[in-house]
Protein backbone atom coordinates (compact mmCIF):
# COMPACT_ATOMS: atom_id res chain seq x y z
CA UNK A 1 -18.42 28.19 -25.52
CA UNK A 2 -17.27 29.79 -21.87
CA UNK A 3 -19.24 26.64 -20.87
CA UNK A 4 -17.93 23.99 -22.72
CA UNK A 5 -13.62 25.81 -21.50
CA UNK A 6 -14.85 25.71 -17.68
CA UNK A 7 -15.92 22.20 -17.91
CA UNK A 8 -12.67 21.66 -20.15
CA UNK A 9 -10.95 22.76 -17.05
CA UNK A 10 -12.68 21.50 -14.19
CA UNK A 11 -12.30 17.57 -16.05
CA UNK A 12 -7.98 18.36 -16.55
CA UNK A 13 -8.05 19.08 -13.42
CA UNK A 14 -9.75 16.54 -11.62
CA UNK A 15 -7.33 13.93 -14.07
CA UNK A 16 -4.27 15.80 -12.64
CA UNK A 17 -5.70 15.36 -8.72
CA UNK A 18 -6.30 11.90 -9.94
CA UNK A 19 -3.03 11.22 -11.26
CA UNK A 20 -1.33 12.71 -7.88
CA UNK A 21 -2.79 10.93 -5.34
CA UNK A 22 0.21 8.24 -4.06
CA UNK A 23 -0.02 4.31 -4.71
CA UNK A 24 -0.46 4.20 -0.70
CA UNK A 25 -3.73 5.88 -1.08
CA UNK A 26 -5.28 2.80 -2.92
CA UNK A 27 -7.88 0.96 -0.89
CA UNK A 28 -6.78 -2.42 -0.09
CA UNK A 29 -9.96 -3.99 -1.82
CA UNK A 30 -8.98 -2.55 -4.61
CA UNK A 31 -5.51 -4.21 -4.25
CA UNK A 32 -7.53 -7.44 -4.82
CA UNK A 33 -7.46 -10.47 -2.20
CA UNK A 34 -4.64 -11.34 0.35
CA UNK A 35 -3.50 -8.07 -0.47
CA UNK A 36 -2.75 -5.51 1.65
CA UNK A 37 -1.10 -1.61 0.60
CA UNK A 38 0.37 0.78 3.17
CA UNK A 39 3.24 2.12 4.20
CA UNK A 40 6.10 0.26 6.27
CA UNK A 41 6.01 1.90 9.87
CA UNK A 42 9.15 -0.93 11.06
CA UNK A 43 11.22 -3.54 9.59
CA UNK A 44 12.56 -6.21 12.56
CA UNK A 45 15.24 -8.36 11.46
CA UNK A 46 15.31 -10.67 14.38
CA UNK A 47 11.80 -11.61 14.45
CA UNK A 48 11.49 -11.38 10.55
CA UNK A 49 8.27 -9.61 10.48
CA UNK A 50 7.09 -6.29 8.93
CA UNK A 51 4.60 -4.15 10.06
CA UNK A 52 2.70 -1.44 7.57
CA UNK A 53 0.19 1.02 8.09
CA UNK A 54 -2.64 0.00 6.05
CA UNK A 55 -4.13 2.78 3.21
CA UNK A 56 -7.31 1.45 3.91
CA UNK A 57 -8.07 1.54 6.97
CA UNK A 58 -4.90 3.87 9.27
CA UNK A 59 -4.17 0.71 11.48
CA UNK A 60 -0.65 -1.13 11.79
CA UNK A 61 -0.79 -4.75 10.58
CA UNK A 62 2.39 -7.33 11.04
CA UNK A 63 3.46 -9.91 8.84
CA UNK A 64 6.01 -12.76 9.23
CA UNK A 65 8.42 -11.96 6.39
CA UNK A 66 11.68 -14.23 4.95
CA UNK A 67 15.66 -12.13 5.45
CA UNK A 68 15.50 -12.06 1.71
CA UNK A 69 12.12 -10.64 1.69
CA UNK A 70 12.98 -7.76 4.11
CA UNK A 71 16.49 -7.02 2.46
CA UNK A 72 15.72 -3.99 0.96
CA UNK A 73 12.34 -3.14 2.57
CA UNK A 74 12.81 0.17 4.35
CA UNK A 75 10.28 2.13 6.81
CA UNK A 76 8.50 4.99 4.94
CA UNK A 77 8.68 3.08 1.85
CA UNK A 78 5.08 2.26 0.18
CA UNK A 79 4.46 -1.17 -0.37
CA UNK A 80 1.69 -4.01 -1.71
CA UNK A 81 2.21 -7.07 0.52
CA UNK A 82 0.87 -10.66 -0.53
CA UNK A 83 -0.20 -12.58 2.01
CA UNK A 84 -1.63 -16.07 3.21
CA UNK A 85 -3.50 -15.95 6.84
CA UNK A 86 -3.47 -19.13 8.88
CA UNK A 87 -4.45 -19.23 12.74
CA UNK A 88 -4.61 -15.38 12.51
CA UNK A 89 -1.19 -15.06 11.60
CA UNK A 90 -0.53 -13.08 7.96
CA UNK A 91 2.54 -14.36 6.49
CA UNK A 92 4.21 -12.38 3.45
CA UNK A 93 4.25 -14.21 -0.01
CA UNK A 94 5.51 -11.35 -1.52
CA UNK A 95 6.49 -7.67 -1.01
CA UNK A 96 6.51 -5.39 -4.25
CA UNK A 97 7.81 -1.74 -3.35
């Protein structure tokens, strides 16, 4: 029976770690393809681009972005970012927060 309570307690609270860990933390092959997840490090509204640091893999990436699509991006918020690549240049399809 003490058995069966430890084990009880060890599996709760490996679902609450689970449960904890921030969306940012996903991988971004998880995210699924022309997908990337981080966290915005800068917003430029001149050049229209955004530029996360990716969950996966620590490193900034930039993305040509639309005014409308930047509106209410902010840096330090977490983010999933559609893209298409073309000539090595990631453009944003869309930006869920």
């Amino acid at each position: 029976m003490r058995r069966l309570v430890t084990h009880t307690i060890v599996a709760g609270s490996i679902a609450v770690l689970v449960v904890a860990v921030p969306s940012s933390a996903l991988a971004c092959k998880n995210a699924g393809a022309f997908k990337h997840v981080g966290v915005v490090a800068a917003v430029d509204t001149k050049a229209l681009t955004v530029t996360i640091n990716d969950a996966e893999s620590g490193e900034p990436i930039t993305f040509v972005a639309t005014a409308q699509q930047l509106k209410d991006i902010k840096p330090g918020a977490e983010v999933m970012i559609g893209f298409t690549e073309k000539n090595g240049k990631l453009t944003a399809v869309h930006i869920q927060s």
